[in-house]
Protein backbone atom coordinates (compact mmCIF):
# COMPACT_ATOMS: atom_id res chain seq x y z
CA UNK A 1 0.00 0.00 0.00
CA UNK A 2 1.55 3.15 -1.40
CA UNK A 3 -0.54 5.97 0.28
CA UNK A 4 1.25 9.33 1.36
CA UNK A 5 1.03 11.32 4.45
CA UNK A 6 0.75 14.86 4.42
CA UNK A 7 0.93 17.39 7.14
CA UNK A 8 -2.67 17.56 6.50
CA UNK A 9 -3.47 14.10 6.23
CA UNK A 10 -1.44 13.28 9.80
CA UNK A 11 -3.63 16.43 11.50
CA UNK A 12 -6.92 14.63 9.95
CA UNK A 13 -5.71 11.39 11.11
CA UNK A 14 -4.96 12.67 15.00
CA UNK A 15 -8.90 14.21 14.65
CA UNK A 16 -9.79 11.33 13.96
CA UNK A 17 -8.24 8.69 16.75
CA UNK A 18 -9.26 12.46 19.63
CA UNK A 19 -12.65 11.21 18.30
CA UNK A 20 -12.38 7.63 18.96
CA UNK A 21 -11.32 8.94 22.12
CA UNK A 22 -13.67 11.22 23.20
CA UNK A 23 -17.06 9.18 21.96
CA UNK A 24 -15.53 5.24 23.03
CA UNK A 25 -18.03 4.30 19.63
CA UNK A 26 -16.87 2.56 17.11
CA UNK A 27 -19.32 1.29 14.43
CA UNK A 28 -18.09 -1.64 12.60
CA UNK A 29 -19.74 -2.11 8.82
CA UNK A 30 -18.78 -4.37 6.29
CA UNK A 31 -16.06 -3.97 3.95
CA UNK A 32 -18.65 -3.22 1.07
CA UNK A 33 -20.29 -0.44 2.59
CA UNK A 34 -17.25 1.64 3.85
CA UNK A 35 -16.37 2.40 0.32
CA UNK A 36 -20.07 3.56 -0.54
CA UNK A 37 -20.12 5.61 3.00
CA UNK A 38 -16.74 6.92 2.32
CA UNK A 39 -17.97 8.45 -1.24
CA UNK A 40 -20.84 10.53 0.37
CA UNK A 41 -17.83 11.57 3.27
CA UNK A 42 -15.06 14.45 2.78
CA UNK A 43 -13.41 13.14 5.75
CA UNK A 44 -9.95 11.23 5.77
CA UNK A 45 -9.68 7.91 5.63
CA UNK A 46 -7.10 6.01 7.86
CA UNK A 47 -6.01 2.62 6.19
CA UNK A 48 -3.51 0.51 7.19
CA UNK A 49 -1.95 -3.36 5.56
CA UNK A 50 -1.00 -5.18 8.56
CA UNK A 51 0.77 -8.76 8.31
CA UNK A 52 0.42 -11.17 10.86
CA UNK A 53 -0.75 -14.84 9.48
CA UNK A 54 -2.41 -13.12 6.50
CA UNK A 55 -2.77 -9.78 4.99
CA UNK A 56 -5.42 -7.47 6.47
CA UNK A 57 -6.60 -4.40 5.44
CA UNK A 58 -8.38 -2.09 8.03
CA UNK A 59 -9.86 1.51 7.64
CA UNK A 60 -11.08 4.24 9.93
CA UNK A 61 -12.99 7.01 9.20
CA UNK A 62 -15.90 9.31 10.66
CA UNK A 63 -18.65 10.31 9.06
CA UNK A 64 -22.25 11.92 10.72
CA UNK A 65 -20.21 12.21 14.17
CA UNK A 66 -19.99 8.61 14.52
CA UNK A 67 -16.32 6.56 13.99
CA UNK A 68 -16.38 3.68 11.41
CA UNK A 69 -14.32 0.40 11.23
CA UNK A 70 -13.62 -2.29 8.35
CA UNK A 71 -11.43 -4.68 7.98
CA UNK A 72 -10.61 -6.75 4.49
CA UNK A 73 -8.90 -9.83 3.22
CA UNK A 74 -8.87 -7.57 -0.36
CA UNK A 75 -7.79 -4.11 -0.59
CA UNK A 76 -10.88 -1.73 -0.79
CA UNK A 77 -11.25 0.95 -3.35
CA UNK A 78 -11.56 4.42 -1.60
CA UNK A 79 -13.34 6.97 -4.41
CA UNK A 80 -14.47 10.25 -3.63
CA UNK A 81 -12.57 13.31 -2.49
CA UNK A 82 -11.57 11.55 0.85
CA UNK A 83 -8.01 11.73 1.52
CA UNK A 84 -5.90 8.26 2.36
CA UNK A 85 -3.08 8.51 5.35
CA UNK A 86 -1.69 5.55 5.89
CA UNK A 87 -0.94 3.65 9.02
CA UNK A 88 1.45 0.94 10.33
CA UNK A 89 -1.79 -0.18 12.26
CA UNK A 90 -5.35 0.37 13.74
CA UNK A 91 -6.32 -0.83 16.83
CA UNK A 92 -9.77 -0.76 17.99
CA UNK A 93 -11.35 -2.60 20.75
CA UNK A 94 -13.60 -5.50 20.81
């Protein structure tokens, strides 16, 4: 995964994880809604590839006030104007 991190993109991504913070909410949807969601969003996305027995691909993002999760086997396609910053990882709790 080849995304890059601007100054802008790192400030969006911070937003994001103070609002994971401050709310404790996470909504988890499936990995073929987040791309739909994230078209009708102007908010970052937060992806990451992580590697442990197989390739997963996660993504964060917030959209209506609420935080939302997906995870992948397949990279997703992110259209729309929202900005990708990449991540080593995302944890969220169970």
């Amino acid at each position: 995964m080849n995304y890059g991190a601007t100054a802008g993109g790192m400030a969006a991504y911070a937003a994001v994880i103070q609002t994971v913070k401050a709310s404790g909410a996470i909504v988890r949807v499936d990995p073929d809604s987040f791309p739909r969601m994230v078209g009708k969003n102007e908010h970052p996305v937060v992806a990451a590839e992580e590697k442990f027995f197989k390739t997963t691909y996660k993504y964060l993002t917030s959209y209506g006030g609420f935080v939302f999760f997906t995870k992948s086997s397949t990279p997703l396609t992110i259209s729309g104007r929202a900005e990708v910053v990449a991540a080593r990882k995302i944890r969220v709790p169970r």
